[in-house]
C-alpha atoms as a PDB file:
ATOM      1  CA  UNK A   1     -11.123 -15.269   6.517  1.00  0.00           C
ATOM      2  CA  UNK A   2     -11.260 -14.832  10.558  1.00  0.00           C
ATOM      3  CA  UNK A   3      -8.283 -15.170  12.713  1.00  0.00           C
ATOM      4  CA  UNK A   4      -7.750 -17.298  15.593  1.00  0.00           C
ATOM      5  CA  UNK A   5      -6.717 -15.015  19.195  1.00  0.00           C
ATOM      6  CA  UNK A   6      -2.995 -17.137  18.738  1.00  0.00           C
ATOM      7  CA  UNK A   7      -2.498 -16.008  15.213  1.00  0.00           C
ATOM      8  CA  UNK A   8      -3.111 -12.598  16.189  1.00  0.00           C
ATOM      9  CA  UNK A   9      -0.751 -12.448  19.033  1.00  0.00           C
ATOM     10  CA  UNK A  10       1.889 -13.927  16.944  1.00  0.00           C
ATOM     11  CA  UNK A  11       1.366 -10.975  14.128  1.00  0.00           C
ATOM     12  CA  UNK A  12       1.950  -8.812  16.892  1.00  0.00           C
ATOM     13  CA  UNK A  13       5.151 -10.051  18.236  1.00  0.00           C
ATOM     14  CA  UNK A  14       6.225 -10.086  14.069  1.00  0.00           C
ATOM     15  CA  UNK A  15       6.197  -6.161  14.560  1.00  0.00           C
ATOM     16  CA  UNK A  16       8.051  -6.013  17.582  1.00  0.00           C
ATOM     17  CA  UNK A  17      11.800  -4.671  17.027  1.00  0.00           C
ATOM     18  CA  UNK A  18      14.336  -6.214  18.955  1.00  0.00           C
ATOM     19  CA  UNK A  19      16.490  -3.365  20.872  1.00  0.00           C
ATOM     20  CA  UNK A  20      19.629  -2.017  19.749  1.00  0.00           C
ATOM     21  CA  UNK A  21      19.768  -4.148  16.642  1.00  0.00           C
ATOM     22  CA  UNK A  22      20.071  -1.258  14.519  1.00  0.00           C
ATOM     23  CA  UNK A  23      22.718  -1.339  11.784  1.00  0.00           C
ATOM     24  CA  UNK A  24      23.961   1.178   9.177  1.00  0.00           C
ATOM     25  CA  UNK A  25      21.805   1.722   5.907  1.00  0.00           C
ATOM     26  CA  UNK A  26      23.538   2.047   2.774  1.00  0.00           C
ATOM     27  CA  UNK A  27      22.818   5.329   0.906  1.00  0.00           C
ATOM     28  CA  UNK A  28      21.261   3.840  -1.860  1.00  0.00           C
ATOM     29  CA  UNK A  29      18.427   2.740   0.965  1.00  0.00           C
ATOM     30  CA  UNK A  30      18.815   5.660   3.281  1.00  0.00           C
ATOM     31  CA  UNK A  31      17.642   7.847   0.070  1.00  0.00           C
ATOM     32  CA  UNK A  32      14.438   5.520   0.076  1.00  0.00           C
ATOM     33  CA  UNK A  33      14.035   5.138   3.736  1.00  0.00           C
ATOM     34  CA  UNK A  34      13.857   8.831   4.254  1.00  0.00           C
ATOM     35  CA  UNK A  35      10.276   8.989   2.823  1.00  0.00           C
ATOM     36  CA  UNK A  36       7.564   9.972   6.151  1.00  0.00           C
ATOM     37  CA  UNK A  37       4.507  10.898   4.284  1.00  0.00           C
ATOM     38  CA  UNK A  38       3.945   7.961   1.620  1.00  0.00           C
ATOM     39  CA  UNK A  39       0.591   7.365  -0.746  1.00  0.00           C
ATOM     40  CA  UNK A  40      -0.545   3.415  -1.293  1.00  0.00           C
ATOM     41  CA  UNK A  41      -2.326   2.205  -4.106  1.00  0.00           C
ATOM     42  CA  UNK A  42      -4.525  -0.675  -4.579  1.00  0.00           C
ATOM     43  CA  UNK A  43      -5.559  -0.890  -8.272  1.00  0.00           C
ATOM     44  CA  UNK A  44      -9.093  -1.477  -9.606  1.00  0.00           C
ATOM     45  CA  UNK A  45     -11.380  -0.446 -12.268  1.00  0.00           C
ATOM     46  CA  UNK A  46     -14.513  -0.094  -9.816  1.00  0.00           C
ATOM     47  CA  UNK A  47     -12.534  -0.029  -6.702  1.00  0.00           C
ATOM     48  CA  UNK A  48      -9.262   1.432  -6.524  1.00  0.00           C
ATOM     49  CA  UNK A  49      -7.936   2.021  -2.815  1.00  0.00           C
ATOM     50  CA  UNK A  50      -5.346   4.309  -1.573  1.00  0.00           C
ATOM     51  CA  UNK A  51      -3.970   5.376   1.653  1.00  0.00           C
ATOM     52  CA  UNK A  52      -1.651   8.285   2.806  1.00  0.00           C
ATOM     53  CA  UNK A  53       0.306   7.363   6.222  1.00  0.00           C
ATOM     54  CA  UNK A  54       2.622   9.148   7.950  1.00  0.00           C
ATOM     55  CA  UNK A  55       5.499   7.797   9.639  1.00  0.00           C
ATOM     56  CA  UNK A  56       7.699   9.000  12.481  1.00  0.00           C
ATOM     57  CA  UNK A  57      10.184   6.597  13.912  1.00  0.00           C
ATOM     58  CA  UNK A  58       8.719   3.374  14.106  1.00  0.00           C
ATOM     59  CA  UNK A  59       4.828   5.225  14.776  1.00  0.00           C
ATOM     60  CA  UNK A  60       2.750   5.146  11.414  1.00  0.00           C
ATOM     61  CA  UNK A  61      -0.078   6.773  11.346  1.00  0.00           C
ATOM     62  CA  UNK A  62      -3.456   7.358   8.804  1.00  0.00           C
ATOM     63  CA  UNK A  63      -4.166  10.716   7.437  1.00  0.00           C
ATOM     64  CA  UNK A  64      -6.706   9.482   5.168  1.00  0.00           C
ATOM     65  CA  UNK A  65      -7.854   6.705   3.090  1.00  0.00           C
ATOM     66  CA  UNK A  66     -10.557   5.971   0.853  1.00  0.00           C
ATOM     67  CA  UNK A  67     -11.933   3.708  -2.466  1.00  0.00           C
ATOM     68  CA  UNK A  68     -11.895   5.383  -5.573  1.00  0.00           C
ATOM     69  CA  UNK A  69     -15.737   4.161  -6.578  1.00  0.00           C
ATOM     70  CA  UNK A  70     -16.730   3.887 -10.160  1.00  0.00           C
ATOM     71  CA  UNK A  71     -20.326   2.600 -10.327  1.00  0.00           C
ATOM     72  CA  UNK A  72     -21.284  -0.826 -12.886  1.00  0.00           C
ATOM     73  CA  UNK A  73     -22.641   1.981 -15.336  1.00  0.00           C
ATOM     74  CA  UNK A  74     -19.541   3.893 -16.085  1.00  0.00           C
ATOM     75  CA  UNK A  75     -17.975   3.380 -19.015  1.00  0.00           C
ATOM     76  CA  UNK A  76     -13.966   2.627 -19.120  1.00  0.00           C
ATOM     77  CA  UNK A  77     -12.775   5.779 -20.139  1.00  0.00           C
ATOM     78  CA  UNK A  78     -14.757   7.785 -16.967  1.00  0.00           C
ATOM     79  CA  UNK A  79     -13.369   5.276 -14.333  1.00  0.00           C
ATOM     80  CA  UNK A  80     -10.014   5.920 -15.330  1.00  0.00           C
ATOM     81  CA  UNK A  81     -10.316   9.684 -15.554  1.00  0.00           C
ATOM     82  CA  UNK A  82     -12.152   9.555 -11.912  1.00  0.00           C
ATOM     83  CA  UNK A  83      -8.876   7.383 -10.841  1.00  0.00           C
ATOM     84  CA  UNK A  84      -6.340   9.557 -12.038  1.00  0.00           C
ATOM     85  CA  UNK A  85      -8.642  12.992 -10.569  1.00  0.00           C
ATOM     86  CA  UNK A  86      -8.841  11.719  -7.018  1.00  0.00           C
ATOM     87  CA  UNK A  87      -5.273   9.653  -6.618  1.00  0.00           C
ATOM     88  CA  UNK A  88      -4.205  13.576  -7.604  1.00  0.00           C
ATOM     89  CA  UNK A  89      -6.281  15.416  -5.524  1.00  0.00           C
ATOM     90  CA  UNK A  90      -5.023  13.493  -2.683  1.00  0.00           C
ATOM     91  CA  UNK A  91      -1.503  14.257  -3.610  1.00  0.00           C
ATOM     92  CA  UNK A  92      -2.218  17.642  -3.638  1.00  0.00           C
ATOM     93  CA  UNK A  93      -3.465  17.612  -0.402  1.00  0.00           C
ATOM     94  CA  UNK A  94      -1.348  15.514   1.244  1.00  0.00           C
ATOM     95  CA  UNK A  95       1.626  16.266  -0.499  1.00  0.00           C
ATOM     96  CA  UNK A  96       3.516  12.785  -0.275  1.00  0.00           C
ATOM     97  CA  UNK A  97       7.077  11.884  -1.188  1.00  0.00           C
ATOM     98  CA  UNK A  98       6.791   8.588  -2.544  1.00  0.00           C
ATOM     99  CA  UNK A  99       4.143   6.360  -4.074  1.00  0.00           C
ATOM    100  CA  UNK A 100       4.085   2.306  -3.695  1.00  0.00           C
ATOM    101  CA  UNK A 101       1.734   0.045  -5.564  1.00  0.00           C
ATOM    102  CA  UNK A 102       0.555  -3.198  -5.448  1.00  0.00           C
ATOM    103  CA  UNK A 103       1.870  -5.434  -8.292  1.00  0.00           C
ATOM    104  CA  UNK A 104      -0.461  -6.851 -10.941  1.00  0.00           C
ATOM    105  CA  UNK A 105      -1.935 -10.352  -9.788  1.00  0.00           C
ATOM    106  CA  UNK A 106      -1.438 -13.546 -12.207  1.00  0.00           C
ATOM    107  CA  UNK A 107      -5.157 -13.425 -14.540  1.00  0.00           C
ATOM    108  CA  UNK A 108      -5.865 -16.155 -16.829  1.00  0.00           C
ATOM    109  CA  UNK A 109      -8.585 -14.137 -18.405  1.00  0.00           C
ATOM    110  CA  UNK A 110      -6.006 -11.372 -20.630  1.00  0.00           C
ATOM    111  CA  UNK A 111      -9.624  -8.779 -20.499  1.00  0.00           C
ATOM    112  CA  UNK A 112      -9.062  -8.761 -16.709  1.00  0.00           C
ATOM    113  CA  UNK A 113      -5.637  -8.297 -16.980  1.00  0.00           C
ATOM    114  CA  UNK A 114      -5.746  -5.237 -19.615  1.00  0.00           C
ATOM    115  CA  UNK A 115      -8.644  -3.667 -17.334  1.00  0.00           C
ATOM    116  CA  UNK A 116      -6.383  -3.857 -14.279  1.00  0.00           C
ATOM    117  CA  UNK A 117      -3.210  -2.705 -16.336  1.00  0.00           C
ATOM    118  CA  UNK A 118      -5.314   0.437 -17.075  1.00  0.00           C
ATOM    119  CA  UNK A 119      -7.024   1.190 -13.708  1.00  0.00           C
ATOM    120  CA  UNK A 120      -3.515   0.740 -12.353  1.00  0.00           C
ATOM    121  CA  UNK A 121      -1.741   2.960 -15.413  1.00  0.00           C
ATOM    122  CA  UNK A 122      -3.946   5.891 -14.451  1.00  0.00           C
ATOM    123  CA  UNK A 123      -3.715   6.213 -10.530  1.00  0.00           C
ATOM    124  CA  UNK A 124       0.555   6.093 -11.488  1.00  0.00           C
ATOM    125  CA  UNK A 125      -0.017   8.630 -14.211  1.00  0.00           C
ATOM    126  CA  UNK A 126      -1.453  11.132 -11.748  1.00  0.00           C
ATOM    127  CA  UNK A 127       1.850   9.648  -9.160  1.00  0.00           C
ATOM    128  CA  UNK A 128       4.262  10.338 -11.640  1.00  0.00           C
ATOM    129  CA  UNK A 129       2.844  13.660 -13.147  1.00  0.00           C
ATOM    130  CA  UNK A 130       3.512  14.694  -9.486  1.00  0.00           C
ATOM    131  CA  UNK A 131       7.208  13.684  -9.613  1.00  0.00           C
ATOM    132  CA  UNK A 132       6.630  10.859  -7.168  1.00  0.00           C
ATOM    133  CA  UNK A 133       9.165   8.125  -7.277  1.00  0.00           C
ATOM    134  CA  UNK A 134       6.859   4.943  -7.765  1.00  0.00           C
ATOM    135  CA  UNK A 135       7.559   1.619  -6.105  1.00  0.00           C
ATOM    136  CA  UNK A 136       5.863  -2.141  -6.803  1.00  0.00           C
ATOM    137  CA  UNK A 137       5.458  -4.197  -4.279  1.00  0.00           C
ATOM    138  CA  UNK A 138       4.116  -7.922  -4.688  1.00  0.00           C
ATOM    139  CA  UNK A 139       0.892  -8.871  -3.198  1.00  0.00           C
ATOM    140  CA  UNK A 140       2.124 -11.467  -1.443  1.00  0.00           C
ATOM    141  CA  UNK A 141       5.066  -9.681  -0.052  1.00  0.00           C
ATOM    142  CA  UNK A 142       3.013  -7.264   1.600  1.00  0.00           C
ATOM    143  CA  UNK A 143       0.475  -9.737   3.288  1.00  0.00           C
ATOM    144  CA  UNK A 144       3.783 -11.371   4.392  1.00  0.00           C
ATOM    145  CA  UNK A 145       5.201  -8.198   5.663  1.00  0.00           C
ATOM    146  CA  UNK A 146       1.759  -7.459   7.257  1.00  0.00           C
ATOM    147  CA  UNK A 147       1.057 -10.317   8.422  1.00  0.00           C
ATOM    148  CA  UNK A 148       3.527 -12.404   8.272  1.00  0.00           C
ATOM    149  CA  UNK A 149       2.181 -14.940   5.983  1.00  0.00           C
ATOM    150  CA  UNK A 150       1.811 -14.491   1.838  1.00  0.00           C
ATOM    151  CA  UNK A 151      -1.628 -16.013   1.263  1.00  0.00           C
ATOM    152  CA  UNK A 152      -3.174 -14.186   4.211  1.00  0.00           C
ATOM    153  CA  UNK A 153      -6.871 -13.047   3.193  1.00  0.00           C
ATOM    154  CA  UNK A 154      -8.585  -9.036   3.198  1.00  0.00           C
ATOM    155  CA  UNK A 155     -10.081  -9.454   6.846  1.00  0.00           C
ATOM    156  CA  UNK A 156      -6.117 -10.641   8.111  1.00  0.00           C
ATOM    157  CA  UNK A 157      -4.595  -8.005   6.685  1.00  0.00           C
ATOM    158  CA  UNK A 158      -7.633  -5.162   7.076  1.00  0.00           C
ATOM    159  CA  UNK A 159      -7.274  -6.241  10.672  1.00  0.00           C
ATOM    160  CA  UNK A 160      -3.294  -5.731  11.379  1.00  0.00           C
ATOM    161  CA  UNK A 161      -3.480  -2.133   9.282  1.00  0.00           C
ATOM    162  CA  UNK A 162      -6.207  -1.223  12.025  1.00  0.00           C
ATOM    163  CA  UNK A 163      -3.781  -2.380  14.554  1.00  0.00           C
ATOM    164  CA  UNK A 164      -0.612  -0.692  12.747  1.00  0.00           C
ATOM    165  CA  UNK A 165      -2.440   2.442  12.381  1.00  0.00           C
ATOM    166  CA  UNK A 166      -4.590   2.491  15.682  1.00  0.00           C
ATOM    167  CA  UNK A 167      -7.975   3.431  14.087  1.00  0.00           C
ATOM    168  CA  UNK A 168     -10.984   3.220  15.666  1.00  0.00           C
ATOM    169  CA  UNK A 169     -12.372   0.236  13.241  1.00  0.00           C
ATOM    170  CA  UNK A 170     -11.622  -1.734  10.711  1.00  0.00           C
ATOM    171  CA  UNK A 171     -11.284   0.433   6.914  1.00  0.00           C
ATOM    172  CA  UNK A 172     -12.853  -0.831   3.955  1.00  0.00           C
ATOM    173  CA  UNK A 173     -10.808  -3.627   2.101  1.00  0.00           C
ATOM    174  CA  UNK A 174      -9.971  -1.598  -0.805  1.00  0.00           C
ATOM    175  CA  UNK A 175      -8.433   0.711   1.619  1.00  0.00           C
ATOM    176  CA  UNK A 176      -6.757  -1.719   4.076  1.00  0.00           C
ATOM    177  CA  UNK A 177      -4.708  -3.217   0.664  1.00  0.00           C
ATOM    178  CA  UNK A 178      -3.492  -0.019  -0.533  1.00  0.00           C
ATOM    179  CA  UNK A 179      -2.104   0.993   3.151  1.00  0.00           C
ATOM    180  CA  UNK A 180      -0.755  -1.989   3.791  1.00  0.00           C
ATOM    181  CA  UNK A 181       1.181  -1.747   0.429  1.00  0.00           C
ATOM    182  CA  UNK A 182       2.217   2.153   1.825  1.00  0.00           C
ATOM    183  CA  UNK A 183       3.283   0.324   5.364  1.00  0.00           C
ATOM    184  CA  UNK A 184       4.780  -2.639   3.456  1.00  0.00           C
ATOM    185  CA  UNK A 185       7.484  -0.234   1.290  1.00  0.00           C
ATOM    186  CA  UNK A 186       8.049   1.761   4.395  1.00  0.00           C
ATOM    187  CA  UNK A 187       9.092  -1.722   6.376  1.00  0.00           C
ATOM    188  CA  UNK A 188      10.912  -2.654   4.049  1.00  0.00           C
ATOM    189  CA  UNK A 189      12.858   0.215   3.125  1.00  0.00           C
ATOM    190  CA  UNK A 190      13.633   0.446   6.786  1.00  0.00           C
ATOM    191  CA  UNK A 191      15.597  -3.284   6.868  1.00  0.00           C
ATOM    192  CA  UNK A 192      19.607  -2.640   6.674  1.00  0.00           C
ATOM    193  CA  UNK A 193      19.783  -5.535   4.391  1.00  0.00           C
ATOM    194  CA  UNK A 194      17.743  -7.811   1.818  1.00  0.00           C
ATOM    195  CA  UNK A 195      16.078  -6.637  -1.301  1.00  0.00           C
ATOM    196  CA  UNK A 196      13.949  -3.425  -1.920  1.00  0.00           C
ATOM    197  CA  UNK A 197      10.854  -2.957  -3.359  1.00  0.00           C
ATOM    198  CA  UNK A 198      11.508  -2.395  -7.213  1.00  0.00           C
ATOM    199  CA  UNK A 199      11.096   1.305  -8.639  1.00  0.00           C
ATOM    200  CA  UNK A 200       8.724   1.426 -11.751  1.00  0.00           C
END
């Protein structure tokens, strides 16, 4: 899905702040807000994406990011175990506070849905084993936080992380989702009122 040059000015004004309109966070959201170093999942059997960004102020920026790959031949039970091995190596590395993942799409066909369930159940497994608090954020909240519009598509969304995170190009898709979902629960947390992302 391509962009048009107006819609992408008007995402960028979306992430402009007005000045001295801060207001006092209640400690409930101050305890979540305090998280700078924050891992993003995007679920998927053969694809899951992550993302580790760091924030300081209102600058966010990429330390690394990546698809979990599990190749057509693999059965089940090695994707998952690949998942869970490389969500927690980059934990280890990276050492993260808090984890936020991207909810579980509507599927009318229940296989897909089990098969997502699990590929999602083993990237929180190695989260929580860490002690990370875990956070789920909608799909279409976080295109609309991104974006600013809920049924925004991969390339929309892949674009404005680029832009959020000043890289030098455009990451994969896989990788785009899960740190938008990390940039998402880190916007969020930051707004003095409204709802928070739900912990899992």
């Amino acid at each position: 899905m391509g962009i048009s040059s107006r819609d992408y000015d008007q995402m960028l004004r979306r992430l402009a702040k007005p000045s001295g309109s801060k207001s006092a966070l209640s400690p409930e959201v101050k305890q979540v807000a305090q998280h700078t170093i924050l891992l993003g999942i995007d679920p998927s059997l053969r694809g899951t994406g992550f993302g580790i960004i760091h924030r300081q102020g209102d600058q966010y920026t990429a330390k690394e990011h990546g698809m979990v790959a599990c190749p057509p031949s693999w059965p089940l039970t090695r994707c998952l175990a690949q998942i869970h091995q490389v969500i927690k190596e980059v934990i280890e590395r990276h050492q993260p506070t808090v984890c936020a993942v991207e909810g579980l799409f509507y599927a009318q066909n229940s296989r897909v849905a089990r098969i997502m369930g699990e590929a999602r159940g083993a990237a929180m497994v190695a989260a929580a084993t860490a002690g990370l608090p875990i956070y789920e954020l909608a799909p279409r909240k976080v295109k609309q936080a991104i974006v600013g519009y809920g049924n925004a598509g991969k390339e929309a969304v892949a674009k404005m992380v680029e832009r959020m995170l000043g890289l030098d190009q455009t990451p994969q898709f896989d990788a785009a989702d899960a740190m938008a979902v990390a940039l998402a629960f880190s916007l969020e947390t930051q707004r003095p009122i409204g709802p928070q992302p739900k912990q899992i």
